[in-house]
C-alpha atoms as a PDB file:
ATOM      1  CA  UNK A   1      39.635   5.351 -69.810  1.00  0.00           C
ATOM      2  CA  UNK A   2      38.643   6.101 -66.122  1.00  0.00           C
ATOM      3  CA  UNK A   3      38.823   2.970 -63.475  1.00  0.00           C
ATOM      4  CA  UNK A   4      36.796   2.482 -60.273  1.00  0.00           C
ATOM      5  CA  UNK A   5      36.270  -0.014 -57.555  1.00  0.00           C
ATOM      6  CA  UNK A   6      33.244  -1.736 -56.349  1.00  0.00           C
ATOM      7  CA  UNK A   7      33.755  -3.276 -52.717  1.00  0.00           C
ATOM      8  CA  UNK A   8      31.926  -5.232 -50.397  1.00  0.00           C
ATOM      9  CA  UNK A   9      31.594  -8.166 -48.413  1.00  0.00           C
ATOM     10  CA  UNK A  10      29.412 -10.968 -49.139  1.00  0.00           C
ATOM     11  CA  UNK A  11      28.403 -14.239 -47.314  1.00  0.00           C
ATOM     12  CA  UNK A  12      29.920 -17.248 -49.482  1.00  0.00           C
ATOM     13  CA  UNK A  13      27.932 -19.817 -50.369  1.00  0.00           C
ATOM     14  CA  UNK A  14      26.693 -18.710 -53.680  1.00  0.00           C
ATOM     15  CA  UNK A  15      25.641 -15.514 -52.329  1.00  0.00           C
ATOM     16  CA  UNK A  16      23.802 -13.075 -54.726  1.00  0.00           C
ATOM     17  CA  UNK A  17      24.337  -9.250 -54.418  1.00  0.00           C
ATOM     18  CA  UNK A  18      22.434  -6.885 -56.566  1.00  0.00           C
ATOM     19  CA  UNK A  19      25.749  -4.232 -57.294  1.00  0.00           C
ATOM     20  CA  UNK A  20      23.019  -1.904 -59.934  1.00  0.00           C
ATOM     21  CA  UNK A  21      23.310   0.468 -57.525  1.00  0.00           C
ATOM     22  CA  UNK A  22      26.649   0.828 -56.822  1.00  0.00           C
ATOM     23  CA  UNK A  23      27.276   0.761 -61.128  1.00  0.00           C
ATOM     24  CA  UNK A  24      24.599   3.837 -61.023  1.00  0.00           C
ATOM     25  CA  UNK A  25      26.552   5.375 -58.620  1.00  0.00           C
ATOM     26  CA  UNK A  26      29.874   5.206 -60.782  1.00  0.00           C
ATOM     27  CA  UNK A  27      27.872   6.346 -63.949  1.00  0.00           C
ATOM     28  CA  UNK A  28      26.650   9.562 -62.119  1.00  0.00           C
ATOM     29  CA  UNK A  29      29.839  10.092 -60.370  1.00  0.00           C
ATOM     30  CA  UNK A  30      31.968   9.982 -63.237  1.00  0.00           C
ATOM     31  CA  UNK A  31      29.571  11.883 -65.577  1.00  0.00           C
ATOM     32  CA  UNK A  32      28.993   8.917 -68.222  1.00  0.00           C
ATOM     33  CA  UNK A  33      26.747  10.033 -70.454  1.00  0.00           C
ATOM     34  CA  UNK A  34      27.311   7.265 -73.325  1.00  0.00           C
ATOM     35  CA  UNK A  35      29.859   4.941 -73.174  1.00  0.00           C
ATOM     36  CA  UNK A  36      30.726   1.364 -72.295  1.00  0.00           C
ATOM     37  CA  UNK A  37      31.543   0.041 -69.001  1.00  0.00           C
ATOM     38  CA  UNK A  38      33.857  -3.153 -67.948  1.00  0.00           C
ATOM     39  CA  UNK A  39      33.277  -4.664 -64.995  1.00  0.00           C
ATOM     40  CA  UNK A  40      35.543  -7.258 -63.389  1.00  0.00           C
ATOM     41  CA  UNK A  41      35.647  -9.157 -60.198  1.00  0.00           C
ATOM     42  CA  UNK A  42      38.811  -9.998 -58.570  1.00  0.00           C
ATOM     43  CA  UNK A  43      39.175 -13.618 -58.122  1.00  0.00           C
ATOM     44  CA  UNK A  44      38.242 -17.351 -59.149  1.00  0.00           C
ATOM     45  CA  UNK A  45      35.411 -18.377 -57.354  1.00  0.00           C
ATOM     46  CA  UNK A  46      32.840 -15.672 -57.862  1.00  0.00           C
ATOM     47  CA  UNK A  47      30.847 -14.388 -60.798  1.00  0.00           C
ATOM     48  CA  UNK A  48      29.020 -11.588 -62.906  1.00  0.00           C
ATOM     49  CA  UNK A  49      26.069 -11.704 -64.668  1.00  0.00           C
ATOM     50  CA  UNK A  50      22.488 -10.173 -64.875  1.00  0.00           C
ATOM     51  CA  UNK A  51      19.254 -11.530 -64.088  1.00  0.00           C
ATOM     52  CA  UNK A  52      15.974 -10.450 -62.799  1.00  0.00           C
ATOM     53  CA  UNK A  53      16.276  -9.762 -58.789  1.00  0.00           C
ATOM     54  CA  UNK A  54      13.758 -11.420 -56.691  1.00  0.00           C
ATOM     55  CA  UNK A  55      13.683 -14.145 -54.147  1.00  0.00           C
ATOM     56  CA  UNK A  56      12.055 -16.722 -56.289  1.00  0.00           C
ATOM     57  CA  UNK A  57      14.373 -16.387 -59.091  1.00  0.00           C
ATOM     58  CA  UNK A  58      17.291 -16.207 -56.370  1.00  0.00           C
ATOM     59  CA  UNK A  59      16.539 -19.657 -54.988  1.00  0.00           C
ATOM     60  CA  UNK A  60      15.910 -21.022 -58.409  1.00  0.00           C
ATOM     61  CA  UNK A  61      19.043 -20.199 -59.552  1.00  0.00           C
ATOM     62  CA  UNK A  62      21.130 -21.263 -56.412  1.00  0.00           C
ATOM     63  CA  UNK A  63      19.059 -24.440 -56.626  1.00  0.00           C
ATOM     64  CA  UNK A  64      19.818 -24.642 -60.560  1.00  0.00           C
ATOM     65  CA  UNK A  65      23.756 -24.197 -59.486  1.00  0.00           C
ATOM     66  CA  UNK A  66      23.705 -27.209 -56.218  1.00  0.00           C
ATOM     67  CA  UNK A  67      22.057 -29.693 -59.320  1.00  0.00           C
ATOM     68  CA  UNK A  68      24.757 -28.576 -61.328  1.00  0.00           C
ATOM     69  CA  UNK A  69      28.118 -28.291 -60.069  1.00  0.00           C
ATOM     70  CA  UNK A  70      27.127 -29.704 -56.053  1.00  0.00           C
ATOM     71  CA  UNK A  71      29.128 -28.763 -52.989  1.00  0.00           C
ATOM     72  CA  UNK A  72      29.958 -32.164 -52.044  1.00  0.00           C
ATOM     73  CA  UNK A  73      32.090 -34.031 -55.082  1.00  0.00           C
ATOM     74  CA  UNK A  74      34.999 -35.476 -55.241  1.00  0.00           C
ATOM     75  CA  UNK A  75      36.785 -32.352 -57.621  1.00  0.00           C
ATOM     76  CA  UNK A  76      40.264 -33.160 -58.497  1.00  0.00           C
ATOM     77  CA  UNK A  77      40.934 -29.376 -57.194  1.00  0.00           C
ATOM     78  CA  UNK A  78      39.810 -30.157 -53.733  1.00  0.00           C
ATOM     79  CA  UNK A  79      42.134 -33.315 -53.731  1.00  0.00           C
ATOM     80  CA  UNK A  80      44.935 -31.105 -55.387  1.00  0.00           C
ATOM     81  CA  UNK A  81      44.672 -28.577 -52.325  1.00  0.00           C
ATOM     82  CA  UNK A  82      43.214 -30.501 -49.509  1.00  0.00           C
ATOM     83  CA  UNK A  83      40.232 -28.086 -50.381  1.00  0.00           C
ATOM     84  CA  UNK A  84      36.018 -27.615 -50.426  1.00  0.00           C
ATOM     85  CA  UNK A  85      35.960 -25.161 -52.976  1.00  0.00           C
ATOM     86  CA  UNK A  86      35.963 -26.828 -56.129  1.00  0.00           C
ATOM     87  CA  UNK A  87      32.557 -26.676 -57.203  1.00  0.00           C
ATOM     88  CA  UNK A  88      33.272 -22.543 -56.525  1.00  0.00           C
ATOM     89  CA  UNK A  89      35.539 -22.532 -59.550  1.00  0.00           C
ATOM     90  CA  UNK A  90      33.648 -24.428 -61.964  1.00  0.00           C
ATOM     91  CA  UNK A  91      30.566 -22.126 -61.017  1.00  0.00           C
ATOM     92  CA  UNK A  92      32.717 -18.696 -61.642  1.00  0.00           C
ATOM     93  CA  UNK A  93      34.303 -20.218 -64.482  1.00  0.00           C
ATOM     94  CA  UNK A  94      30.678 -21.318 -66.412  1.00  0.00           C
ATOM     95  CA  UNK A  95      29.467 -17.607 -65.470  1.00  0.00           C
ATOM     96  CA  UNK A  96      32.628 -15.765 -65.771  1.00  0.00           C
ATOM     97  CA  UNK A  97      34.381 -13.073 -63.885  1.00  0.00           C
ATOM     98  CA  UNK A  98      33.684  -9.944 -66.527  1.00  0.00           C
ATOM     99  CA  UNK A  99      30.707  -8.433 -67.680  1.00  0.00           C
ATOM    100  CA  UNK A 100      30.399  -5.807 -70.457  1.00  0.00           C
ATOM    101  CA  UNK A 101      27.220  -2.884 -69.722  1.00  0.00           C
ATOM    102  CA  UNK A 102      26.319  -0.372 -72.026  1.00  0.00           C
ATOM    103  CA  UNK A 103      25.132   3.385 -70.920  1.00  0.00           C
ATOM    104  CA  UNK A 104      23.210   5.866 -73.219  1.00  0.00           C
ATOM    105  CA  UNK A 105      21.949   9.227 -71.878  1.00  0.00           C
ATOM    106  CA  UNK A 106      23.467   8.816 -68.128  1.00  0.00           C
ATOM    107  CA  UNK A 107      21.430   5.185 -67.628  1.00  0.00           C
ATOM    108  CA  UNK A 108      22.642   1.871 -67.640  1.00  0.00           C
ATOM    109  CA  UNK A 109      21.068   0.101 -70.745  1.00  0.00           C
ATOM    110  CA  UNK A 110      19.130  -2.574 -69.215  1.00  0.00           C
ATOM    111  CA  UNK A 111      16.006  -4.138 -69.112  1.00  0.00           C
ATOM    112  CA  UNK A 112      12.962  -2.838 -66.582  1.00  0.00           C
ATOM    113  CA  UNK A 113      13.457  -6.354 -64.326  1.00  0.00           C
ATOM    114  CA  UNK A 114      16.922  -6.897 -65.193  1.00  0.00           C
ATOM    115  CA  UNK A 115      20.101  -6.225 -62.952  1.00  0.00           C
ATOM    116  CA  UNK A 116      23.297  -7.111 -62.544  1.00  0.00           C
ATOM    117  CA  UNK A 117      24.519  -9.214 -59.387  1.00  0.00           C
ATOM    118  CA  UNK A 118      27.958 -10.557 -58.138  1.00  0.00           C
ATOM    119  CA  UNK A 119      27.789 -13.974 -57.148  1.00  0.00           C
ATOM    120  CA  UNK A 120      29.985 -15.357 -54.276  1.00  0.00           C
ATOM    121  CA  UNK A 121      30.434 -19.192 -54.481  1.00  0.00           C
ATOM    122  CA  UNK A 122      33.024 -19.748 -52.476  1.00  0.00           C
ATOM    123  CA  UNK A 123      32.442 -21.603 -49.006  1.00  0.00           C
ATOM    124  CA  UNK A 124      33.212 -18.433 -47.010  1.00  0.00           C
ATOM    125  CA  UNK A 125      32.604 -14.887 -46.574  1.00  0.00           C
ATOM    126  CA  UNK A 126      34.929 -12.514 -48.593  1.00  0.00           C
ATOM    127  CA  UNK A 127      35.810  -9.291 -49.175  1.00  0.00           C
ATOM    128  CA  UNK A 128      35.182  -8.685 -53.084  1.00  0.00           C
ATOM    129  CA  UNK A 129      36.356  -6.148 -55.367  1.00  0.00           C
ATOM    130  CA  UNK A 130      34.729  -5.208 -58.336  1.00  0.00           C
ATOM    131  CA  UNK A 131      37.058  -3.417 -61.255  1.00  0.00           C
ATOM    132  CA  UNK A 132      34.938  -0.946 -63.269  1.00  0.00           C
ATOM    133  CA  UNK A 133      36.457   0.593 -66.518  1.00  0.00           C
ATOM    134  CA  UNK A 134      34.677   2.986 -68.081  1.00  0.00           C
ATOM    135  CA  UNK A 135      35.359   3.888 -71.827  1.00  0.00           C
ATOM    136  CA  UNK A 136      33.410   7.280 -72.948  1.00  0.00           C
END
């Protein structure tokens, strides 16, 4: 098992990143020809998943997450820590923080509009890391 990092910076505010590029970049760089990758962000209040990367499905889902889980609630968590943020836990926690991706013949095994994107949620900008372990 090999590991890599992802890292980058992101705005808060349910920010959506498209990291397929940077995942490529690991696959070619570490010569995965078939295998299985794990990927992992560091931290509680951000997320992993895949979707289809465009503007209008962007605001959808950012509008989808505000009826949701809304910024503005009286969480127990923000109460516990004299906090904003509480909504940004519920949203990592219903998408989670790990994401399995498959690769067969050096390419990512994924759909022609589908990609996978870190999403920030908390109320700031952060630094994020992104744990990749790759099993060949």
């Amino acid at each position: 098992m090999q590991t890599r990092y992802i890292e980058l910076r992101t705005k808060g505010n349910t920010d959506i990143i498209d990291i397929t590029p940077g995942i490529e970049n690991v696959v070619d760089e570490e010569g995965v020809s078939d295998g299985i990758l794990f990927l992992s962000v560091i931290g509680s209040t951000a997320g992993l998943t895949t979707m289809e990367y465009e503007s209008g499905l962007e605001k959808d889902l950012k509008e989808s997450f505000d009826k949701l889980l809304p910024y503005k609630k009286d969480y127990a968590h923000n109460f516990t820590w004299s906090d904003d943020n509480g909504h940004s836990h519920l949203r990592s926690s219903f998408i989670k923080t790990g994401l399995f991706v498959s690769v067969t013949d050096g390419r990512l095994d994924l759909g022609t509009w589908q990609q996978v994107v870190l999403i920030d949620f908390d109320t700031r900008p952060r630094q994020r890391k992104i744990v990749v372990k790759i099993i060949k």
